[in-house]
Protein backbone atom coordinates (compact mmCIF):
# COMPACT_ATOMS: atom_id res chain seq x y z
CA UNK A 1 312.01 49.48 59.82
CA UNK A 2 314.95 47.96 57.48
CA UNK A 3 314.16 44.84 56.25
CA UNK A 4 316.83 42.27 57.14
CA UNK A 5 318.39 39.45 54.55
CA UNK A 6 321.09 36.95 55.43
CA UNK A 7 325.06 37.81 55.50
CA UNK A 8 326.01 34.96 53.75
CA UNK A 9 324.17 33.74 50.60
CA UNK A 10 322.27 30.57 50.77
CA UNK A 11 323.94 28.47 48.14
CA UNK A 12 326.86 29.62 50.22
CA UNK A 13 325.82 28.38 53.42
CA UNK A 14 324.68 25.05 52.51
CA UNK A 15 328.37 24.70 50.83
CA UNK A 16 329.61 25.80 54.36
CA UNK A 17 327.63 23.16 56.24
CA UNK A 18 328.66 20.53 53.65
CA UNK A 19 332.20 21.20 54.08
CA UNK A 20 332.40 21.27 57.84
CA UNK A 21 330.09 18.05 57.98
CA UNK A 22 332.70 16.84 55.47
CA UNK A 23 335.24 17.90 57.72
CA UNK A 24 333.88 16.79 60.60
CA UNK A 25 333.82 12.98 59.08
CA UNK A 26 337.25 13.39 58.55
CA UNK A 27 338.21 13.83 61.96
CA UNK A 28 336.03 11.24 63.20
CA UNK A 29 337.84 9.00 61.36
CA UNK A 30 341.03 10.27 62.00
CA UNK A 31 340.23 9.96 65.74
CA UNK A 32 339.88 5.85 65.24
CA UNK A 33 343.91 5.80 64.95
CA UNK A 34 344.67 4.75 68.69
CA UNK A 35 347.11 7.18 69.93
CA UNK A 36 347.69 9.31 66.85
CA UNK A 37 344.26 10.11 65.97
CA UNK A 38 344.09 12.52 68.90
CA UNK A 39 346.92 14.17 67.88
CA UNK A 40 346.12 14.93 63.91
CA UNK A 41 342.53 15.37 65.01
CA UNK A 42 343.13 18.20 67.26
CA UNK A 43 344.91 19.77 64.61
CA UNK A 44 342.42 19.31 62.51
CA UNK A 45 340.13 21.26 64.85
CA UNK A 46 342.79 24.35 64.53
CA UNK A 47 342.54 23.98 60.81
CA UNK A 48 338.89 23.69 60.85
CA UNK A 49 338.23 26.90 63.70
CA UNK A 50 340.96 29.16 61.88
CA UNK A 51 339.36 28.26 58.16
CA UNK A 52 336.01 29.39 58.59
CA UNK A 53 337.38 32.12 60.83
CA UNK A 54 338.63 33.59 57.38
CA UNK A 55 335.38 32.03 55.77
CA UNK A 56 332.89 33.70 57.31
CA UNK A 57 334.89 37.33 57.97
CA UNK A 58 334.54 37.30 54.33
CA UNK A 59 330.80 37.37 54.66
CA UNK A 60 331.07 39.93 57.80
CA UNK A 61 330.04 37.03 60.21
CA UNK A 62 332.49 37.04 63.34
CA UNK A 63 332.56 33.69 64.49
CA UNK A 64 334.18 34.69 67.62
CA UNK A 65 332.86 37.82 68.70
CA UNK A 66 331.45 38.40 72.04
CA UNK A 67 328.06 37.36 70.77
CA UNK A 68 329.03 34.06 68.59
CA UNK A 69 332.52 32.86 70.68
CA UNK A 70 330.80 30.76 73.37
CA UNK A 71 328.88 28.60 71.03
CA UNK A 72 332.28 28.34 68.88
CA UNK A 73 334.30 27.76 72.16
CA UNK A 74 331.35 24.77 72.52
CA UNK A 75 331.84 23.51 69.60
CA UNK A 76 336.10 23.15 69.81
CA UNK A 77 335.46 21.68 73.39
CA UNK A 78 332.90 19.17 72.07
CA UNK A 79 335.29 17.86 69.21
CA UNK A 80 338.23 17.40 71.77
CA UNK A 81 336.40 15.10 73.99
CA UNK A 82 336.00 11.47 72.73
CA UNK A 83 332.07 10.71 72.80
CA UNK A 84 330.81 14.22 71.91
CA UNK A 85 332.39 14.42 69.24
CA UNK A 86 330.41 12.49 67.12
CA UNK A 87 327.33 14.78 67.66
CA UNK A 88 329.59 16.82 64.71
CA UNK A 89 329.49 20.14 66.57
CA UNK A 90 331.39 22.25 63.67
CA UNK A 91 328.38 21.22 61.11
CA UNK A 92 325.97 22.55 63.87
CA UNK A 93 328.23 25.90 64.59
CA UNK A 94 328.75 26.80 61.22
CA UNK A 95 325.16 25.69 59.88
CA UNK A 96 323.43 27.87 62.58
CA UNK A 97 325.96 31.19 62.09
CA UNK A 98 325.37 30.72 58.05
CA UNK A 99 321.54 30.28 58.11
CA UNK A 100 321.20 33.02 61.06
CA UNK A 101 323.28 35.60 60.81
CA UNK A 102 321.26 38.46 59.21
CA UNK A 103 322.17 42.59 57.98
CA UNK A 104 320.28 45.54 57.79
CA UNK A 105 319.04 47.25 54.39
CA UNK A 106 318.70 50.79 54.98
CA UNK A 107 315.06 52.19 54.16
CA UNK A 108 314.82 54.93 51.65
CA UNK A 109 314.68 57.31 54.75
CA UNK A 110 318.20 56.14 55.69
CA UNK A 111 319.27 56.50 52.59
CA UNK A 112 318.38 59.67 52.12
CA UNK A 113 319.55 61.10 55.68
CA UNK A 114 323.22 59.47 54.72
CA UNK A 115 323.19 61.37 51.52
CA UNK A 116 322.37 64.64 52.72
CA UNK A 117 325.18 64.47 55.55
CA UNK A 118 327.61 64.09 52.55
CA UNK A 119 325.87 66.70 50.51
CA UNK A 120 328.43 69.46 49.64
């Protein structure tokens, strides 16, 4: 059986987390401007979802594939409305997909079965 080791590297992924906790600070505090908060901060969100959309791709991790989109989907929903937003859901989504997400080593016997099918 192939062992399994994580798609993104672990100094990498605790960067990740720090940054969308960082980011997720921000748009708390953006959010305490009465009407204009809610404006910049959902743009913020887009800025945020579409970043580590190109983040993690570059580590193979689809953060909206059929598998990861409805906890991402969660996670935009959560910073639009007022209260849960606090519970910093984009710290949680990306923190989970970085730490989680795993890939298959081929065994030797894999290895060896690729080779031959591009022996000449």
């Amino acid at each position: 059986m192939p062992k399994a080791t994580p798609k993104v590297p672990r100094d990498v992924a605790v960067l990740m987390t720090g940054v969308a906790g960082f980011l997720d600070l921000v748009n708390i505090l953006v959010e305490l401007i009465p009407v204009l908060g809610a404006v910049i901060g959902f743009i913020i969100d887009i800025v945020i979802a579409a970043g580590f959309y190109v983040w993690m791709a570059h580590y193979e991790v689809k953060l909206y594939s059929a598998k990861n989109a409805p906890g991402s989907m969660v996670a935009f929903v959560m910073n639009a409305l007022p209260i849960t937003d606090l519970t910093f859901p984009w710290t949680i989504r990306i923190g989970s997909l970085a730490f989680t997400e795993e890939k298959e080593i081929p065994t030797n016997a894999q290895t060896r079965a690729t080779a031959r099918q591009f022996r000449l």
